[in-house]
Protein backbone atom coordinates (compact mmCIF):
# COMPACT_ATOMS: atom_id res chain seq x y z
CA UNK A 1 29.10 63.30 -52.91
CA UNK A 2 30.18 65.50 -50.24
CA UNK A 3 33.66 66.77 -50.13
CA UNK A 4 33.65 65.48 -46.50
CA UNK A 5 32.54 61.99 -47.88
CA UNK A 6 35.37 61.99 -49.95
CA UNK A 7 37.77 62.77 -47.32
CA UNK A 8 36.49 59.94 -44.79
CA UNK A 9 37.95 56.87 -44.99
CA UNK A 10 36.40 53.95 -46.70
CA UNK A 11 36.22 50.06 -46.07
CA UNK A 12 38.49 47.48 -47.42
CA UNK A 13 37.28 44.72 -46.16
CA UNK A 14 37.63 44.35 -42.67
CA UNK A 15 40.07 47.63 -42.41
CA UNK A 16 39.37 51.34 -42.96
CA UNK A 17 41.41 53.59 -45.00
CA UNK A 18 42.01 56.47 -46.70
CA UNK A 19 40.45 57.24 -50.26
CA UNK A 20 43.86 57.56 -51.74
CA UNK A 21 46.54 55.01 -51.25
CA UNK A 22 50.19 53.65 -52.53
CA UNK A 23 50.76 51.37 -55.63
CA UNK A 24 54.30 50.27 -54.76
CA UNK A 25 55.09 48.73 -58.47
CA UNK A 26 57.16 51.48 -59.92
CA UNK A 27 59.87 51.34 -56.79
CA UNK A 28 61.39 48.63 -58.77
CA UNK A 29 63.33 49.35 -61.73
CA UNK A 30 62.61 49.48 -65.24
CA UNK A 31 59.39 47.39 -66.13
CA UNK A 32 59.03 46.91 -62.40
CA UNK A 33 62.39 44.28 -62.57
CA UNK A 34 65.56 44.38 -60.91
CA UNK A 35 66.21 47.39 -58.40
CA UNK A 36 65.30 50.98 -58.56
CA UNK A 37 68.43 53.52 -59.54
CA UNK A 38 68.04 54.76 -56.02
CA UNK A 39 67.63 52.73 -53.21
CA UNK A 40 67.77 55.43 -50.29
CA UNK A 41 64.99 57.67 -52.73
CA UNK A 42 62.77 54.70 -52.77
CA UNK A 43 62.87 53.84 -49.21
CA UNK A 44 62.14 57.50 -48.46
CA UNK A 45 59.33 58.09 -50.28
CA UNK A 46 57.65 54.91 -48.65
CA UNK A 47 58.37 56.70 -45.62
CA UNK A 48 56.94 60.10 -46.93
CA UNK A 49 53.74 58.32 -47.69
CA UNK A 50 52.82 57.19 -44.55
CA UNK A 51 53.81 60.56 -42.90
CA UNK A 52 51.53 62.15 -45.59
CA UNK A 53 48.41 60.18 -44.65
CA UNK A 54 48.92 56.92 -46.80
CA UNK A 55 47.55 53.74 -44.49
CA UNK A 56 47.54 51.64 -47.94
CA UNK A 57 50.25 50.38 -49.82
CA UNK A 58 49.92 47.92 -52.94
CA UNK A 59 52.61 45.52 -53.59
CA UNK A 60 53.72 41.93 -54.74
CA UNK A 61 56.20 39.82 -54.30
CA UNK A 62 56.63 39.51 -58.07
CA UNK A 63 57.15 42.94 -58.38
CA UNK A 64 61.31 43.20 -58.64
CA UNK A 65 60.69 40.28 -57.88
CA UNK A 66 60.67 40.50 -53.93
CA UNK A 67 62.30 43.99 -54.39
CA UNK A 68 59.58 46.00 -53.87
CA UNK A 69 58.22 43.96 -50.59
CA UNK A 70 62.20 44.08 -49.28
CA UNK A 71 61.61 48.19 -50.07
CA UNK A 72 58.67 48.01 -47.64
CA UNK A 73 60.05 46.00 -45.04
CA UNK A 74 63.40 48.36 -44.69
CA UNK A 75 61.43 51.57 -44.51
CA UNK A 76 58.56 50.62 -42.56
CA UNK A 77 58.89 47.36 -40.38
CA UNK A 78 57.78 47.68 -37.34
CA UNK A 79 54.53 48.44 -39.31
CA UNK A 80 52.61 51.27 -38.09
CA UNK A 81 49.57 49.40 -36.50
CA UNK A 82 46.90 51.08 -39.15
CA UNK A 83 49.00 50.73 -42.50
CA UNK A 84 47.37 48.22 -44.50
CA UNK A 85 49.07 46.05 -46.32
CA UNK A 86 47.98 44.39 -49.83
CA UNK A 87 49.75 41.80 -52.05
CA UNK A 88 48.56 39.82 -55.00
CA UNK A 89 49.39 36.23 -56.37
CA UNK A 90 49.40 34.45 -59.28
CA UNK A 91 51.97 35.70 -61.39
CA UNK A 92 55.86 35.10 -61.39
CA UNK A 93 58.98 37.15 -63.45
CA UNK A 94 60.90 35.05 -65.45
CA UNK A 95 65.31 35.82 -65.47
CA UNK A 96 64.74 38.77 -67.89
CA UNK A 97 61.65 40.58 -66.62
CA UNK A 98 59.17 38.31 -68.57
CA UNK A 99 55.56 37.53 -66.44
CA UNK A 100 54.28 34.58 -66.24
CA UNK A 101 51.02 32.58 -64.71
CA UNK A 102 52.23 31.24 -61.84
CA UNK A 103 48.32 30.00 -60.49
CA UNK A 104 47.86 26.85 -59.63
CA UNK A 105 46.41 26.48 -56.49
CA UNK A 106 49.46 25.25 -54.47
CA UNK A 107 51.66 27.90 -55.98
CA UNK A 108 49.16 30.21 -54.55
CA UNK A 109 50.03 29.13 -51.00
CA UNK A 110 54.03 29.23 -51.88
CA UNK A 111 53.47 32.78 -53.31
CA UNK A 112 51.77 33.99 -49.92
CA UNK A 113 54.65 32.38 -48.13
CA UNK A 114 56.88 34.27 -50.08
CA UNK A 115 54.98 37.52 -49.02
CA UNK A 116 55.07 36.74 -45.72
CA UNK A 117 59.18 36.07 -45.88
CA UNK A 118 59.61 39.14 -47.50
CA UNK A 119 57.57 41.55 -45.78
CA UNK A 120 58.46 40.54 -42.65
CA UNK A 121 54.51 39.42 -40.82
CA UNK A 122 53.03 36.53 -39.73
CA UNK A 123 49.91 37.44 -41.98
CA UNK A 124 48.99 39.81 -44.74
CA UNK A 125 46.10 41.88 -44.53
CA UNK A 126 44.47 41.35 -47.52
CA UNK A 127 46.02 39.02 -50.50
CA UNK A 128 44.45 39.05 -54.09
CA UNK A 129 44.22 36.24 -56.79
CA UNK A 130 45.10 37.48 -59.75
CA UNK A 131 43.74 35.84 -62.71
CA UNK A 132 45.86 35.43 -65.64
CA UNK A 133 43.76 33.02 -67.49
CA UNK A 134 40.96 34.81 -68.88
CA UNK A 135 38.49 31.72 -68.78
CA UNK A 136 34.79 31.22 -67.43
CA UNK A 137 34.17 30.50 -64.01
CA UNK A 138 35.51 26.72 -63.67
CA UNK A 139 36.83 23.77 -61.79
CA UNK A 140 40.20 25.60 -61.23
CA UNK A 141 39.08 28.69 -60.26
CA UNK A 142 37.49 26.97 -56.92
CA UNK A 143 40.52 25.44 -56.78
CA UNK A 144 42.43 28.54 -56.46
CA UNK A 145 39.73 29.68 -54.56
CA UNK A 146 39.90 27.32 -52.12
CA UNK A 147 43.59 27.64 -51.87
CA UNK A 148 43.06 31.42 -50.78
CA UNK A 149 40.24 30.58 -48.42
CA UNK A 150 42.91 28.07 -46.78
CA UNK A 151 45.20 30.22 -46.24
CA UNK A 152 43.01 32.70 -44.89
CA UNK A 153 41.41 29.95 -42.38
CA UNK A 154 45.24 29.31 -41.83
CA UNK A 155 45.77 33.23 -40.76
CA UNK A 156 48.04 33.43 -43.02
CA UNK A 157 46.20 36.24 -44.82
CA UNK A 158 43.56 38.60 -43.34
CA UNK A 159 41.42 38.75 -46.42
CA UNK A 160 40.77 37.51 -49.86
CA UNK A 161 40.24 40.22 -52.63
CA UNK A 162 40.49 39.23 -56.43
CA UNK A 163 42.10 41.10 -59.06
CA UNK A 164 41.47 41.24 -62.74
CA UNK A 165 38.31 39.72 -62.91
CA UNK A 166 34.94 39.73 -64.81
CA UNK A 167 31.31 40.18 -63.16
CA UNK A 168 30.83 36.17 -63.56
CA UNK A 169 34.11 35.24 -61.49
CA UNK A 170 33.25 38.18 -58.61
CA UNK A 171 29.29 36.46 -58.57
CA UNK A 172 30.56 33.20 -58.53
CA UNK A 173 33.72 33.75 -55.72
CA UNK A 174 31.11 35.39 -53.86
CA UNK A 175 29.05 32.25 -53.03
CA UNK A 176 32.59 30.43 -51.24
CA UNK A 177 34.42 33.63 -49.73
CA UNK A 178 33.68 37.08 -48.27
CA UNK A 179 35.51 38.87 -50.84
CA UNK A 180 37.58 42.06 -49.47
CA UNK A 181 38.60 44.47 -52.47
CA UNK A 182 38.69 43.73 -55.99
CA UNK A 183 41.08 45.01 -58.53
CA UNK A 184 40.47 45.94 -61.74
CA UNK A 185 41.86 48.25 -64.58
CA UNK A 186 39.67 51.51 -64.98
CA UNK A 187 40.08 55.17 -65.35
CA UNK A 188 37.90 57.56 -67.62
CA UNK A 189 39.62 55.99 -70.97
CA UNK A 190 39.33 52.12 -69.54
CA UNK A 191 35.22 51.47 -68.53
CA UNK A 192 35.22 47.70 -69.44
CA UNK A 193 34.64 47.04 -65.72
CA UNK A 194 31.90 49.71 -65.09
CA UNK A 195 29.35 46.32 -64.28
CA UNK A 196 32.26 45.11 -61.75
CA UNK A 197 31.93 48.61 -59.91
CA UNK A 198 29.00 48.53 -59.43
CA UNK A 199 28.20 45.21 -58.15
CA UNK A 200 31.20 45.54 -55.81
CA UNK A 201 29.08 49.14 -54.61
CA UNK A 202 25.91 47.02 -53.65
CA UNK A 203 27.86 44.63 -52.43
CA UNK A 204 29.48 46.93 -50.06
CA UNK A 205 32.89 45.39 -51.48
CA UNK A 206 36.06 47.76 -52.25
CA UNK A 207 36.80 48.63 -56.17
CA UNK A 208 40.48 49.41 -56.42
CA UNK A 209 40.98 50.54 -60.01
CA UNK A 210 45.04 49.49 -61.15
CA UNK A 211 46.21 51.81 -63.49
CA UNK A 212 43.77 54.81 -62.75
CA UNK A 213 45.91 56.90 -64.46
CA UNK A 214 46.16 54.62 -67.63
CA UNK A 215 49.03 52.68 -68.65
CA UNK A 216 51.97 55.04 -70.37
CA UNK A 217 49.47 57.18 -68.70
CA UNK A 218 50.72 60.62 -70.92
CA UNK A 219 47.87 59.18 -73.45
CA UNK A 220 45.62 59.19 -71.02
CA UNK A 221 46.65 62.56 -69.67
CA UNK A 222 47.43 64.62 -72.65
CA UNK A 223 43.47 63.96 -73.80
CA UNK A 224 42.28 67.49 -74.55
CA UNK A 225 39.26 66.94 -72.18
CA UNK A 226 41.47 65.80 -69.43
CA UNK A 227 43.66 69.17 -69.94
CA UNK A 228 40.74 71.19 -70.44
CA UNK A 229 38.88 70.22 -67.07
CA UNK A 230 42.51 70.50 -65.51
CA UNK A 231 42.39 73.95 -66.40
CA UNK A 232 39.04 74.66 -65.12
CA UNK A 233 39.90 73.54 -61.74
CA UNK A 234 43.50 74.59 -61.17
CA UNK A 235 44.90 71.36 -60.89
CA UNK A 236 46.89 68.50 -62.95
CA UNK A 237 45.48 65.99 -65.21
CA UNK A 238 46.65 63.38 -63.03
CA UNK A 239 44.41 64.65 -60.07
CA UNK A 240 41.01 65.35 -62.29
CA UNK A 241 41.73 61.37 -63.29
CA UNK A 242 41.90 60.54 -59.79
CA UNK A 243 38.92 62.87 -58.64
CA UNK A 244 37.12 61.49 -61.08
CA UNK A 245 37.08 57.65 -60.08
CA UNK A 246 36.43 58.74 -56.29
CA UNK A 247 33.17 60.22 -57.57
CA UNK A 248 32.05 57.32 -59.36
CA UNK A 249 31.31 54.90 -56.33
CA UNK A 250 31.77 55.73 -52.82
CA UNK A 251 33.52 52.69 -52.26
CA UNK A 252 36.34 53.65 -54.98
CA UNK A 253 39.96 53.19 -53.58
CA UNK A 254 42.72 54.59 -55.38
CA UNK A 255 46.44 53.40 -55.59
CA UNK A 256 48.30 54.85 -58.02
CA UNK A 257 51.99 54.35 -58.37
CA UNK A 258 54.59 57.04 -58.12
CA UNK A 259 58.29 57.09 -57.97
CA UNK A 260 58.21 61.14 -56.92
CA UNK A 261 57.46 62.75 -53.26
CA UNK A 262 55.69 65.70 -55.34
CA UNK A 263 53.61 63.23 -57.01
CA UNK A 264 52.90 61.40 -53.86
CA UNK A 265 51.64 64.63 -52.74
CA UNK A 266 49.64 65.71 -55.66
CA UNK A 267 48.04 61.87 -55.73
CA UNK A 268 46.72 62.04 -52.19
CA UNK A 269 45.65 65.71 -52.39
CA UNK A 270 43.42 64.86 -54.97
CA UNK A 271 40.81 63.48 -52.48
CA UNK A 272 40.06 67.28 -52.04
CA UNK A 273 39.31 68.09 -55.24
CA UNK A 274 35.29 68.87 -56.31
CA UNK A 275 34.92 68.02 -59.57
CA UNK A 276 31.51 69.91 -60.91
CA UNK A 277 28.38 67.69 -62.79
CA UNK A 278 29.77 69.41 -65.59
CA UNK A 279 33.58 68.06 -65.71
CA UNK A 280 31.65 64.55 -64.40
CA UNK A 281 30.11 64.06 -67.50
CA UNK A 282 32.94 65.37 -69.85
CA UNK A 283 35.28 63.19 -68.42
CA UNK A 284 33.34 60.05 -68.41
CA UNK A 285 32.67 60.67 -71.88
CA UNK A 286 36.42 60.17 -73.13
């Protein structure tokens, strides 16, 4: 892949946007619950994305909860008119931080109202149904399929993406909904959803890996290989883990969630990085 290819922006469903956006989670405070020690740093570096590019921002209204979406709204609303916005539903934080499912299909439609409260819009570009029950296509997944498609038909959302899914659920959602983006964990250490990749590549549908760096990602980053091809290429691990997943699909977006305007700036510089056959194979190898 050409670094040019890399640089252009890619589809998410109906929308185009950069290779590397925002994951907004870790703006709240600890475990993503309750507000985040600073409340003027947070807002800023929502701010200092967008000026640095970022047209893509991941959030929830479960994450804080609503914090995170409240974050968004103060530093950005009026929204620029090509920042995409994406939110996921499904799950719900309990008084002390605990998640639970929160999926049946007419909580679905409650948790895209509380989006749309939140963030402050009429609609949300793209929404994704998070699955929390790890069970076989079935009766109540159309049902919470067909709440999403309502809501969509509604205008309520813009698109429907799907998040934490296997190969059988994206096949099967496929046959009732255009599906958007899906959203899945993988980064070099995490390749359970290598088959989900690549039917979302011939499928022309967007693979947005949560958690590309890993979660307690200093595992993922202190692997010798990762440091090693770091090295090589004069950059941190945390970019090579990033370059890495662009070059596996060209429809790869990335979101990964910082806290730190350096990081921010690292994270979306890593589109530019060239990552050899070489450090390809070493890395997917982990």
């Amino acid at each position: 892949m050409a670094p040019t290819d890399r640089l252009r922006k890619r589809s998410l469903g109906p929308f185009s946007v950069a290779p590397v956006g925002l994951g907004a989670m870790r703006l709240a405070g600890p475990n993503v619950f309750g507000p985040p020690a600073s409340r003027g740093d947070a807002i800023a570096l929502l701010r200092d994305a967008v000026s640095e590019g970022v047209d893509h921002i991941d959030t929830a209204f479960y994450y804080g909860p609503s914090v995170v979406n409240e974050l968004i709204r103060e530093a950005l609303h009026p929204y620029p008119p090509d920042l995409v916005l994406v939110s996921k539903v499904g799950a719900r934080r309990g008084r002390r931080g605990e998640i639970f499912a929160d999926d049946e299909p007419s909580r679905l439609r409650s948790g895209i109202e509380d989006n749309l409260r939140t963030l402050g819009v009429d609609s949300v570009p793209v929404v994704n149904l998070r699955l929390m029950r790890l069970t076989p296509p079935d009766t109540f997944f159309d049902d919470q399929l067909q709440a999403m498609i309502g809501a969509h038909e509604d205008g309520l959302i813009g698109a429907v993406g799907l998040s934490n899914v296997t190969l059988d659920h994206l096949r099967h959602a496929m046959k009732y909904v255009e599906v958007a983006c899906v959203q899945n964990e993988y980064h070099p250490a995490a390749r359970g959803s290598q088959s989900v990749l690549e039917e979302c590549r011939q499928q022309g549908i967007a693979f947005v890996p949560f958690a590309p760096l890993g979660f307690g990602s200093s595992l993922l980053l202190a692997n010798p290989i990762v440091a090693r091809v770091a090295a090589r290429f004069g950059c941190t691990g945390a970019q090579v883990c990033l370059a890495w997943a662009l070059e596996m699909a060209p429809n790869v977006l990335l979101i990964p969630g910082t806290s730190s305007k350096r990081h921010l700036q690292l994270n979306v510089a890593a589109s530019r990085i060239r990552l050899d056959a070489d450090a390809l194979l070493e890395l997917s190898q982990i």
